[in-house]
N, C-alpha and C. Protein backbone atom coordinates (compact mmCIF):
# COMPACT_ATOMS: atom_id res chain seq x y z
N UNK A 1 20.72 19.89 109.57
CA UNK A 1 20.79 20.69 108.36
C UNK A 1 20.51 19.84 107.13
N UNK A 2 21.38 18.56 106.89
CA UNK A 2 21.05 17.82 105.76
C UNK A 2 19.19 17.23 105.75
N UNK A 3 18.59 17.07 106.87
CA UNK A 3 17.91 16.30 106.90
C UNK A 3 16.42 17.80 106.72
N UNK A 4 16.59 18.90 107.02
CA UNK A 4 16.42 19.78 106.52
C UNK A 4 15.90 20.25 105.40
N UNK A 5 17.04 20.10 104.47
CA UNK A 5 17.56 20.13 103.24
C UNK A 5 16.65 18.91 102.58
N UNK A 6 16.58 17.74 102.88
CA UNK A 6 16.37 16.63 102.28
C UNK A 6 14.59 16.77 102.45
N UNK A 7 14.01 17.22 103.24
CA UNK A 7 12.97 17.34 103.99
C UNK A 7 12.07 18.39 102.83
N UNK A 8 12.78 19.45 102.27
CA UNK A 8 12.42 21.06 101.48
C UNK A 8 12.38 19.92 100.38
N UNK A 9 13.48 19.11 100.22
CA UNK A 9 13.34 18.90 98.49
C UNK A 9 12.12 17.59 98.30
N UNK A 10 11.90 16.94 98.85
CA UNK A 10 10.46 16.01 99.03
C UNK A 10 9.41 16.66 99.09
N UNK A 11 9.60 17.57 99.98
CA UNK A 11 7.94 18.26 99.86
C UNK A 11 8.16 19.10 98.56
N UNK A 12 9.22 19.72 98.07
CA UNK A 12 9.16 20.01 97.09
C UNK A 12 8.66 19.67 95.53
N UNK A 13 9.20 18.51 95.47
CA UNK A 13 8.71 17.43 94.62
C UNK A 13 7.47 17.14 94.44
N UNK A 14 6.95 16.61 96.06
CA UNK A 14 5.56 16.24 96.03
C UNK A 14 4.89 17.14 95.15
N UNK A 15 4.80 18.74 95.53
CA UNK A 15 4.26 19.84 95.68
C UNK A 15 3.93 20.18 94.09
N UNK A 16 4.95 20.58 93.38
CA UNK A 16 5.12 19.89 91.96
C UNK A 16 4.65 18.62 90.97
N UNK A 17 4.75 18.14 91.94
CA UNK A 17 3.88 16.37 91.01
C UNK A 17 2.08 16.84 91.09
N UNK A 18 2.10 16.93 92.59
CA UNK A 18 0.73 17.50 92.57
C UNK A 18 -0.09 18.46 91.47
N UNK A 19 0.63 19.65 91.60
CA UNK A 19 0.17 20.42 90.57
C UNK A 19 0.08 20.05 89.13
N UNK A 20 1.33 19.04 88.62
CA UNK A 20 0.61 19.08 87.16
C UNK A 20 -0.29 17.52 87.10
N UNK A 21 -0.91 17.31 88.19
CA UNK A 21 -2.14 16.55 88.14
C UNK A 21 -3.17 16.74 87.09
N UNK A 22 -3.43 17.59 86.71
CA UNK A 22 -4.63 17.96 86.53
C UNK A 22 -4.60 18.39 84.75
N UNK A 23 -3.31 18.03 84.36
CA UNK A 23 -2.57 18.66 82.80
C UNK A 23 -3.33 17.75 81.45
N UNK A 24 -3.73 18.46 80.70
CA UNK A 24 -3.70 17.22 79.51
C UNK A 24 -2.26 16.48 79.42
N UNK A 25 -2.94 15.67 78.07
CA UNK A 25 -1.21 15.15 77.57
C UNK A 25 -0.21 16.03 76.78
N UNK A 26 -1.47 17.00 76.21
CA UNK A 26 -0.75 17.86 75.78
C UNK A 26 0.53 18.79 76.54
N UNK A 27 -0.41 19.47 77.39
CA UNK A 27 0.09 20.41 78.22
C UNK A 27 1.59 19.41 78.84
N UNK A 28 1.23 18.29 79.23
CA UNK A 28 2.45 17.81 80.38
C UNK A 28 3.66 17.14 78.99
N UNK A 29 3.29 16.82 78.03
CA UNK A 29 4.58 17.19 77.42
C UNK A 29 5.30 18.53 76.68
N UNK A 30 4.48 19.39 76.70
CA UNK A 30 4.90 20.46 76.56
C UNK A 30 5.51 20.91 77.76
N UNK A 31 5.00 20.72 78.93
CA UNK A 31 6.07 20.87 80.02
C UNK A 31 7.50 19.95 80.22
N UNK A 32 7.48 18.61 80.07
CA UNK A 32 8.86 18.09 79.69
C UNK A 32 9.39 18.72 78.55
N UNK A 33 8.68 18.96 77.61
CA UNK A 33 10.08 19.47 76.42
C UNK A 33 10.58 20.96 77.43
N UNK A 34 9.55 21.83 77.88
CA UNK A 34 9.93 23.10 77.97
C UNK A 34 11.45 22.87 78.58
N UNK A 35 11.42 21.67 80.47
CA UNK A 35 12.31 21.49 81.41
C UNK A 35 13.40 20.93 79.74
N UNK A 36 13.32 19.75 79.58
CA UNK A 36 14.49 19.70 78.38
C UNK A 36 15.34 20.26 77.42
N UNK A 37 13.96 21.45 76.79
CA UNK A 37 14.92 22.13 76.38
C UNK A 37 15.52 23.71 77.56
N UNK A 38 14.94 24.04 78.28
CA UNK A 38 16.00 24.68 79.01
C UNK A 38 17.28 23.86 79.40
N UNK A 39 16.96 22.51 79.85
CA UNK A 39 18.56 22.29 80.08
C UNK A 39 19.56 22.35 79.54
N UNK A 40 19.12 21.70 77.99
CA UNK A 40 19.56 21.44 76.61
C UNK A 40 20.22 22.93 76.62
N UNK A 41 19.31 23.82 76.77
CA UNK A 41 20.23 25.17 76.66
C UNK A 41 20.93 25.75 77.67
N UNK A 42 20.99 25.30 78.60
CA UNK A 42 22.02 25.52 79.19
C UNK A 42 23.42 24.92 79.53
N UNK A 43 23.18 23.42 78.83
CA UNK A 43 24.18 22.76 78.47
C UNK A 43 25.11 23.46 77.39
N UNK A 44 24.48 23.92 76.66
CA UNK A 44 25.17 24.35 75.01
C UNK A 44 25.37 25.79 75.47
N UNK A 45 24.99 26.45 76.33
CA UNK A 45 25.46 28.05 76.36
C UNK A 45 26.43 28.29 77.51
N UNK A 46 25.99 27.45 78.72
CA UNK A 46 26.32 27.44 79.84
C UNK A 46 25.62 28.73 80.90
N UNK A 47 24.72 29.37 80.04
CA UNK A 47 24.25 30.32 81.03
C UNK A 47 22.97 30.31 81.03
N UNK A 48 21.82 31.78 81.70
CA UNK A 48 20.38 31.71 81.57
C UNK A 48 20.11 31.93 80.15
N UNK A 49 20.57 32.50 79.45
CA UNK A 49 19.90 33.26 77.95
C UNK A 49 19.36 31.47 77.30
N UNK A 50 20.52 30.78 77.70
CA UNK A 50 20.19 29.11 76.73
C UNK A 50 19.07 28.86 77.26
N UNK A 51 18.69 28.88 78.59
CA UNK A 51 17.91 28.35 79.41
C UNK A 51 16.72 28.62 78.66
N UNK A 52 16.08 30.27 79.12
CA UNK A 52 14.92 30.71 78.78
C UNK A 52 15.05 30.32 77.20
N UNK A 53 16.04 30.73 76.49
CA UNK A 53 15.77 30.45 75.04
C UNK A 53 15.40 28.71 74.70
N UNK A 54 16.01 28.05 75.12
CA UNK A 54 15.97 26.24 74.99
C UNK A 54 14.00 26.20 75.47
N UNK A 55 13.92 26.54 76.66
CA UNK A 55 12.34 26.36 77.30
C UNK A 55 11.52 26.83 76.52
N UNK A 56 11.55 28.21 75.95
CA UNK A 56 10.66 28.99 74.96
C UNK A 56 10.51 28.26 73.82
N UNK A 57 11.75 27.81 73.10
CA UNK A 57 11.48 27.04 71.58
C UNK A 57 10.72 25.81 72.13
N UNK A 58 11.05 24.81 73.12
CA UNK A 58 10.83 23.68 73.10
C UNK A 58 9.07 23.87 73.51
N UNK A 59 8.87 24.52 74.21
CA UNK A 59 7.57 24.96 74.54
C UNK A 59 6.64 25.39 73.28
N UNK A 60 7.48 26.08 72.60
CA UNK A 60 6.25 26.43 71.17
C UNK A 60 6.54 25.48 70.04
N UNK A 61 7.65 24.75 69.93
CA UNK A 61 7.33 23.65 69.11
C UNK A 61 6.26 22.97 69.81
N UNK A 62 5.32 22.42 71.09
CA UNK A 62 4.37 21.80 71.23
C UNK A 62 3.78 22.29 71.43
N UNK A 63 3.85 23.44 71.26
CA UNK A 63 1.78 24.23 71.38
C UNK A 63 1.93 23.71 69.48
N UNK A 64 3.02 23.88 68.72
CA UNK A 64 2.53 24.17 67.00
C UNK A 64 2.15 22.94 66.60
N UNK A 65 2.12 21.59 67.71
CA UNK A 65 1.54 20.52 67.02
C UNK A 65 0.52 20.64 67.62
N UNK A 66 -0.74 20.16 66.38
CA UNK A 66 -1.84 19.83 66.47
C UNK A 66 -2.36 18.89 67.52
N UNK A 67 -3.29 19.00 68.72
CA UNK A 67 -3.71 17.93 69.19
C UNK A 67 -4.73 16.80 68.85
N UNK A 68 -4.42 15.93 68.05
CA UNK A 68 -5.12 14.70 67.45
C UNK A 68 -6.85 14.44 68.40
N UNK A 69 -6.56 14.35 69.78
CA UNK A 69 -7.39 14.41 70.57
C UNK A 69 -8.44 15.24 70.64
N UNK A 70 -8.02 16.63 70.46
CA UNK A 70 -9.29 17.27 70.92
C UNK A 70 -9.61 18.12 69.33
N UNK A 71 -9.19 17.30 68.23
CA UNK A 71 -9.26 17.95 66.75
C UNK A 71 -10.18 17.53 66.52
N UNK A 72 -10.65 16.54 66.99
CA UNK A 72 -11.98 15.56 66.15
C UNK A 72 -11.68 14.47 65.32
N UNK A 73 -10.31 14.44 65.12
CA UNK A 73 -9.29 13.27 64.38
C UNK A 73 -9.37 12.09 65.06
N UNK A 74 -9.55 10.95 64.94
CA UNK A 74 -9.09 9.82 65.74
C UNK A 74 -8.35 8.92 64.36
C-alpha cells in the first residue's frame, strides 16, 4: 500500500514537471505565484474560497506585469 502510494506520487510529479516544460518565464512564474498564493490563502482562511481567491489574485498580478522580453525592451 505505502509503496503504492509512494509510486502515484513520483509519477505524479514527474507528470507535472513534464508538462510545464514547455512554459515561458513568464507563464512558469505566474504558475508559482498562482500555487503560492492559493496556499497563502488557505493559510489565512483555512478553507477553498482563500485558495481559489489567493491563486486568482496571484495569477493576475503576473499576467498585469509587462513582459520585458517579448515587449521589444531589453
Amino acid at each position: 500500500m505505502k509503496t503504492t502510494l509512494k509510486l502515484a506520487a513520483v509519477t505524479a510529479l514527474l507528470t507535472s514537471l513534464a508538462a510545464c516544460s514547455g512554459l515561458s518565464r513568464q507563464q512558469t512564474h505566474a504558475a508559482i505565484g498562482a500555487g503560492a498564493g492559493g496556499a497563502l490563502g488557505y493559510v489565512l482562511t483555512g478553507g477553498p474560497v482563500g485558495t481559489i481567491a489567493g491563486a486568482a489574485r496571484a495569477r493576475a498580478e503576473a499576467e498585469a506585469v509587462p513582459n520585458i522580453e517579448t515587449d521589444g525592451r531589453k
